[in-house]
Protein backbone atom coordinates (compact mmCIF):
# COMPACT_ATOMS: atom_id res chain seq x y z
CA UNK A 1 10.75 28.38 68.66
CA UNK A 2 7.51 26.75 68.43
CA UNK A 3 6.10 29.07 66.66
CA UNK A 4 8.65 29.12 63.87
CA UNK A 5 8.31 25.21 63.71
CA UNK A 6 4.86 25.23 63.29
CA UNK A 7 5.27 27.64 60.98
CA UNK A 8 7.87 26.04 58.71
CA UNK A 9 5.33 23.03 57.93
CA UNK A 10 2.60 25.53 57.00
CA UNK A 11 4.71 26.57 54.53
CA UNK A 12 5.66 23.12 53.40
CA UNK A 13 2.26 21.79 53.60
CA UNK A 14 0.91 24.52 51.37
CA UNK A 15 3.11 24.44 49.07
CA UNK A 16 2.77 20.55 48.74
CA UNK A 17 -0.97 21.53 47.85
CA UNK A 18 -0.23 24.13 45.72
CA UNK A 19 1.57 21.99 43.28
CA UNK A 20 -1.26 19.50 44.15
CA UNK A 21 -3.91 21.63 43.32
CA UNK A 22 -2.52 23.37 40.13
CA UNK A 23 -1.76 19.83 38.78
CA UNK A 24 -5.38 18.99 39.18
CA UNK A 25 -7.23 22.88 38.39
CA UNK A 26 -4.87 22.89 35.07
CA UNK A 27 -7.79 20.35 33.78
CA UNK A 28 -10.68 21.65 34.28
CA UNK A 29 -12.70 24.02 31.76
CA UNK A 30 -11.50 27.96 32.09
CA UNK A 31 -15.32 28.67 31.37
CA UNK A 32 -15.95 27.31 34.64
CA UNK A 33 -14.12 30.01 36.02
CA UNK A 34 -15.54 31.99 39.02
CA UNK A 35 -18.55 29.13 39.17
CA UNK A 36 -19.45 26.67 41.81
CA UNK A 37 -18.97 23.90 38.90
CA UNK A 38 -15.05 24.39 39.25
CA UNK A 39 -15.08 22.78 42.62
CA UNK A 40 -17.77 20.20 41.33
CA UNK A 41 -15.05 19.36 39.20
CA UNK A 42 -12.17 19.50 41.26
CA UNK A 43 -14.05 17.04 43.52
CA UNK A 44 -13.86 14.21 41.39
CA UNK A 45 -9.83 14.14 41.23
CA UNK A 46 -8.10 12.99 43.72
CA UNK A 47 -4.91 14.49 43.47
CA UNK A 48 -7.12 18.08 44.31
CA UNK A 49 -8.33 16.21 47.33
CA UNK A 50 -4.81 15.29 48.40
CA UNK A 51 -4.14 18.61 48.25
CA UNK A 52 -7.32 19.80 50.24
CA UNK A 53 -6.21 17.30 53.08
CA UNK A 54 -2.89 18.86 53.10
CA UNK A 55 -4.21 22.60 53.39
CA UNK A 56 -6.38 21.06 56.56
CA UNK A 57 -2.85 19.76 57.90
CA UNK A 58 -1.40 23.42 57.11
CA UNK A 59 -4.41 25.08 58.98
CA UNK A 60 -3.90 22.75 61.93
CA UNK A 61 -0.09 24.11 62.14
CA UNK A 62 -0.88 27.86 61.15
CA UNK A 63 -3.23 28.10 63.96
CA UNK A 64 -1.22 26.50 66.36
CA UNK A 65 1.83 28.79 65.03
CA UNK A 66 -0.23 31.81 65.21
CA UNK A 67 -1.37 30.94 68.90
CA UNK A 68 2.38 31.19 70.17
CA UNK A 69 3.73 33.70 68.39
CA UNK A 70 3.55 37.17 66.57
CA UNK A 71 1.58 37.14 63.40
CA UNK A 72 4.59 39.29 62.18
CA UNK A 73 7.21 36.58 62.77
CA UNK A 74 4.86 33.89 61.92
CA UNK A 75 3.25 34.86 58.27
CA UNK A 76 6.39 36.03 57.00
CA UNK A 77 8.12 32.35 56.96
CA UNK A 78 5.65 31.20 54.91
CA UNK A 79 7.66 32.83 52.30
CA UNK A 80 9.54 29.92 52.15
CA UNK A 81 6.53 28.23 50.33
CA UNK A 82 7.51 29.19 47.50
CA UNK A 83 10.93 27.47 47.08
CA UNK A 84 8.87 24.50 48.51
CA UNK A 85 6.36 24.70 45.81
CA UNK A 86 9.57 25.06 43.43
CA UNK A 87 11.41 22.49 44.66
CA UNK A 88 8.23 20.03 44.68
CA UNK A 89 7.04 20.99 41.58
CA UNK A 90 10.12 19.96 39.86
CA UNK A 91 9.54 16.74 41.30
CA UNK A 92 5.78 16.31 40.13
CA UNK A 93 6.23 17.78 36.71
CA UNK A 94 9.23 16.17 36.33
CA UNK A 95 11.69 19.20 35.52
CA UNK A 96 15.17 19.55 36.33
CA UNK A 97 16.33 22.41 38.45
CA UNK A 98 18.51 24.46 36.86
CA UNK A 99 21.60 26.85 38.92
CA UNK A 100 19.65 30.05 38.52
CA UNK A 101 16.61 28.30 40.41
CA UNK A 102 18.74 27.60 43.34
CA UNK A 103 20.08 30.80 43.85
CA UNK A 104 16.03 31.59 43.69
CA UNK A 105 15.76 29.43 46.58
CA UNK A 106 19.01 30.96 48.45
CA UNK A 107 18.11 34.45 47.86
CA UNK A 108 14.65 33.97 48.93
CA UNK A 109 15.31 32.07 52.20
CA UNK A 110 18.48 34.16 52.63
CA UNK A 111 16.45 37.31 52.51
CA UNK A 112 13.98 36.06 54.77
CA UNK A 113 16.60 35.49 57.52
CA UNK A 114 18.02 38.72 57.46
CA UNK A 115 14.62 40.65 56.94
CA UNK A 116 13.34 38.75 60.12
CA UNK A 117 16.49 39.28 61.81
CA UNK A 118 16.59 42.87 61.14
CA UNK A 119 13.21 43.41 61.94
CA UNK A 120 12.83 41.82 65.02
CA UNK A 121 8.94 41.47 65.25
CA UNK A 122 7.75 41.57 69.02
CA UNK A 123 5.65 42.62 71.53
CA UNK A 124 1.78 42.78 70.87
CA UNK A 125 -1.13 41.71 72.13
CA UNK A 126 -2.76 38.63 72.02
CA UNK A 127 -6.36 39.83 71.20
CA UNK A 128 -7.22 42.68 68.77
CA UNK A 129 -9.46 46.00 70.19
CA UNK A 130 -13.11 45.56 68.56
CA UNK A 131 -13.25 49.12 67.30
CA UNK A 132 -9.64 47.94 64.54
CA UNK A 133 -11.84 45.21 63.03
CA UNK A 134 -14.06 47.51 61.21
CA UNK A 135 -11.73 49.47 59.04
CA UNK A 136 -9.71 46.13 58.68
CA UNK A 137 -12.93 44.19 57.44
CA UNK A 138 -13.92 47.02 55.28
CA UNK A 139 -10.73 48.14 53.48
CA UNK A 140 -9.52 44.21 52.51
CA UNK A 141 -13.17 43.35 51.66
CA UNK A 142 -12.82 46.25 48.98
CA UNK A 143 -8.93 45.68 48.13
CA UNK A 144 -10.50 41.90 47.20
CA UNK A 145 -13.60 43.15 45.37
CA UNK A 146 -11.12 45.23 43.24
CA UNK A 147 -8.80 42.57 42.85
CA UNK A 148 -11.04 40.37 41.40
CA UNK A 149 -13.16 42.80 39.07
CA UNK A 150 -9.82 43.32 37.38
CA UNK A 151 -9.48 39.78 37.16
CA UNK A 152 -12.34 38.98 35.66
CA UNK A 153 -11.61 42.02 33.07
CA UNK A 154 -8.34 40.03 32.02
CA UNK A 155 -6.86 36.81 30.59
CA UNK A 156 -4.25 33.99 31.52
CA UNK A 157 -1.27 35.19 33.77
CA UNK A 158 -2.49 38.34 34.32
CA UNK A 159 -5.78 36.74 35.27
CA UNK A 160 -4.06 34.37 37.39
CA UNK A 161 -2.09 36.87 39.32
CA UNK A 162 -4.97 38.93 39.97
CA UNK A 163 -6.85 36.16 41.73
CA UNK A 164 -3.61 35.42 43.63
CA UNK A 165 -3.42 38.41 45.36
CA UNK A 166 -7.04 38.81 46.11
CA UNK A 167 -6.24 35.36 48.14
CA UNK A 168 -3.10 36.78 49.63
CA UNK A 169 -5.61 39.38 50.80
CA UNK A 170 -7.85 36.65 52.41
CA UNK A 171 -5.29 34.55 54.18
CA UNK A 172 -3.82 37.40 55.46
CA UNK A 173 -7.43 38.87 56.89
CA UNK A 174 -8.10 34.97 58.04
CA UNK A 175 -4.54 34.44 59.78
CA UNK A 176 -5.37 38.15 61.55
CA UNK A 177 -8.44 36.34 62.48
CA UNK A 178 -7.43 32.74 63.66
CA UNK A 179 -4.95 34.55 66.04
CA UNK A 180 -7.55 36.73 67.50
CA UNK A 181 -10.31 33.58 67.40
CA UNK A 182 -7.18 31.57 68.89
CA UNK A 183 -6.69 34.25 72.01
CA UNK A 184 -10.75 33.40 72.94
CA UNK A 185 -9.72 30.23 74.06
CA UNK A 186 -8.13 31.04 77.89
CA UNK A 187 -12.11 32.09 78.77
CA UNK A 188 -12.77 28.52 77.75
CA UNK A 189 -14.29 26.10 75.02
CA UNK A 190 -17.85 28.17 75.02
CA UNK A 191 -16.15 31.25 74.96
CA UNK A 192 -13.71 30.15 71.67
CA UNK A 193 -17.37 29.10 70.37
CA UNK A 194 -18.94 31.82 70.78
CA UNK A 195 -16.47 34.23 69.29
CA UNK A 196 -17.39 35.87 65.76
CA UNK A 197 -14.04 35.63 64.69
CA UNK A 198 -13.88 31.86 64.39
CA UNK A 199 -16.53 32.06 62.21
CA UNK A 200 -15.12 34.77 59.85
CA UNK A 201 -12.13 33.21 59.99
CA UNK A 202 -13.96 29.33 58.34
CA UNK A 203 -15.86 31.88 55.91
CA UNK A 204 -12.82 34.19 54.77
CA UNK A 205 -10.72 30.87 54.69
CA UNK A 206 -13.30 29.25 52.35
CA UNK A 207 -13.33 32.67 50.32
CA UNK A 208 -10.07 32.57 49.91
CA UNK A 209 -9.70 28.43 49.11
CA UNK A 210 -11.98 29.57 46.04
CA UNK A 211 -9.80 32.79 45.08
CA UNK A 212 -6.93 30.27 44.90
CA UNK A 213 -8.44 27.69 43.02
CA UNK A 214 -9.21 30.06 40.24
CA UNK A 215 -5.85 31.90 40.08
CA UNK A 216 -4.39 28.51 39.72
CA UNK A 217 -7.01 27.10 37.16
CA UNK A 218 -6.76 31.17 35.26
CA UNK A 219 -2.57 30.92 34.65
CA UNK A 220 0.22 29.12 35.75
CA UNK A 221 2.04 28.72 39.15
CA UNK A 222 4.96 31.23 38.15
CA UNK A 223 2.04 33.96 37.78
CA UNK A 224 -0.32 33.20 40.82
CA UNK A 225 2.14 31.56 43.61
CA UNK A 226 4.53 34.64 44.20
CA UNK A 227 1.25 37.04 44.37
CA UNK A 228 0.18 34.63 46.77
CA UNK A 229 2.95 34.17 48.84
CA UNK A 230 4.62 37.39 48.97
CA UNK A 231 1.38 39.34 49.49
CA UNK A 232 0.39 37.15 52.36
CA UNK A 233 3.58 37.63 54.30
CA UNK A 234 3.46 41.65 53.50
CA UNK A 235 0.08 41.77 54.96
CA UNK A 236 0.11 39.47 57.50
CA UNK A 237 2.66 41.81 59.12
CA UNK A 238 0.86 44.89 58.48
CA UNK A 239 -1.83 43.14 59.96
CA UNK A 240 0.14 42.24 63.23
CA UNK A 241 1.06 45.94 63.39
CA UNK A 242 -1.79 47.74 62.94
CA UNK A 243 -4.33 45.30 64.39
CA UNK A 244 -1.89 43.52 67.14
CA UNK A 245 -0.14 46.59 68.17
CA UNK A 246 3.66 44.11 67.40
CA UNK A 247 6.45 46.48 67.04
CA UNK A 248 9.15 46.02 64.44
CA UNK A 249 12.40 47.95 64.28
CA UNK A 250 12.94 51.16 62.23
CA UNK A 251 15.89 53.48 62.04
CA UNK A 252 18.76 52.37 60.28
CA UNK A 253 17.16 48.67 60.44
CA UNK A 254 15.30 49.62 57.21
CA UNK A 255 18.71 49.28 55.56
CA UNK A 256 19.26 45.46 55.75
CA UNK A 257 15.39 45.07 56.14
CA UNK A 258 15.10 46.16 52.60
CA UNK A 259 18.17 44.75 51.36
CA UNK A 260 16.44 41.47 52.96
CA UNK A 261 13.20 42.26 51.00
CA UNK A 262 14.79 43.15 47.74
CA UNK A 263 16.42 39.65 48.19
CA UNK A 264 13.29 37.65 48.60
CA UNK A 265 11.86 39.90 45.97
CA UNK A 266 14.86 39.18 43.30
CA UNK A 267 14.42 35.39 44.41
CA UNK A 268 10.72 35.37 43.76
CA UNK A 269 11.66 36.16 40.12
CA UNK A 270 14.19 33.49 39.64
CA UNK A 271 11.84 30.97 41.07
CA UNK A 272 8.57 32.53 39.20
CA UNK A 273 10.66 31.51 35.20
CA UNK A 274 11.13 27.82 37.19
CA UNK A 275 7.89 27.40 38.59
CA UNK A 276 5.55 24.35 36.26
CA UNK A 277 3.19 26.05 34.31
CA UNK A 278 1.01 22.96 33.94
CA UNK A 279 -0.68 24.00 30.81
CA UNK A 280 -4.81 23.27 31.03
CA UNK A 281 -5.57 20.74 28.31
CA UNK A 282 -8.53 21.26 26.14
CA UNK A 283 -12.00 21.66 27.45
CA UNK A 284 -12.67 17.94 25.26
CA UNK A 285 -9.74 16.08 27.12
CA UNK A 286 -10.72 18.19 30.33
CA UNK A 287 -14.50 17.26 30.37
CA UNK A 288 -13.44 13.42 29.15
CA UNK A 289 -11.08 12.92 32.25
CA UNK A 290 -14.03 14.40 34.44
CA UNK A 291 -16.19 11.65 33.90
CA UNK A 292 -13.34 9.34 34.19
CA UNK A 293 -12.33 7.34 37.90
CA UNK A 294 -9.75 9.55 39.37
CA UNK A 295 -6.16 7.83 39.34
């Protein structure tokens, strides 16, 4: 149960800063795309810093969730960011939810609960075998590469989705990571220290954190969060399967887990024509408000 707490204010954390972020990325300069001048930029508003401290806050409670329960029961309720995002979004952009946006946010959190409850992640080990990480590393490093080379090849939502998978690909690799860094910590403080996964866990996070910032600065929120948010839960339980040896049920469980999938899937799509595009202003207004205070 602490797990799943922990794990429900990731979710509501991140999506806080998703709507945070996209609010302040929709006004910066596309050319600064894929350049260390988009966080130069960021910097200077402080509603993208909000949303930074919140994404701390998140990683606080993801590792925390991650270090008392399966990464398979764990990643997957951060599904639930995305009606968060939704539902706060509406708030920030001031928009009205309509009926078919709640039935978004019922058939996604409805799905969860019976794909979860169908599934029944358990089992696994705390730490992962040295000889998985390789093939892990090397086949998400590549699945990112890809993503964003096809990114880069594209334009707006397309664009934007492309980046937002790449990410899902990095928070899933760093959550796979944090819970094997997190496992490091019964041989002690030096020990946790000392561990290489900590490390590639604070530079796949940071990879990602950029990914992010330039799906949400390339499109809008309806194109980059579900990528996002979906993907990560996918592969975070992958992850916990192939790396963490967790077991889910098969058999005749696929039924309702698919039905439960197809739900959150059919959701995702309700809540992606809701979600606040926050339209980028013109490079001129963009590059005026950057040398403006922050308010």
């Amino acid at each position: 149960m602490l797990s799943i707490f922990f794990a429900v204010l990731t979710s509501l954390s991140n999506g806080t800063a998703s709507v945070l972020q996209r609010r302040a990325a929709a006004t910066v300069d596309p050319r600064k795309a894929l350049h260390a001048s988009l966080i130069g930029a960021l910097l200077r508003r402080r509603v993208w810093l909000a949303g930074i401290g919140l994404v701390i806050v998140a990683a606080a409670c993801q590792a925390i969730a991650l270090a008392t329960g399966p990464i398979s029961i764990v990643q997957p309720i951060f599904v639930i960011e995305l009606p968060a995002t939704l539902i706060l979004g509406s708030f920030v952009f001031h928009r009205r939810l309509p009926r078919s946006a709640w039935l978004g946010v019922a058939a996604v959190t409805g799905g969860l609960a019976v794909a979860l409850a169908s599934a029944a992640p358990s089992g696994g080990t705390a730490g992962v075998p040295w000889l998985r990480w390789p093939p892990a590393l090397i086949g998400t490093g590549g699945a990112i590469v890809l993503l964003v080379t096809t990114g880069l090849r594209a334009r707006g939502e397309f664009r934007a989705a492309a980046f937002g998978l790449a990410a899902a690909f990095g928070y899933a690799l760093t959550a796979a990571l944090l819970k094997d860094a997190t496992a490091q910590r019964h041989g002690g403080v030096g020990e946790l220290f000392a561990a290489w996964q900590l490390y590639a866990t604070a530079a796949v996070g940071v990879t990602s954190l950029f990914l992010l910032q330039n799906a949400l600065q390339a499109g809008s929120l309806a194109a980059s969060q579900p990528m996002l948010t979906l993907g990560d839960a996918l592969l975070s339980t992958a992850f916990g399967v192939v790396l963490f040896s967790e077991h889910v049920r098969l058999g005749w469980w696929l039924v309702p887990e698919l039905f439960g999938i197809g739900a959150i899937g059919v959701g995702c799509v309700l809540l992606a024509r809701h979600l606040p595009t926050g339209t980028p202003k013109p490079a001129s207004t963009a590059a005026a408000e950057s040398v403006r205070p922050a308010s």
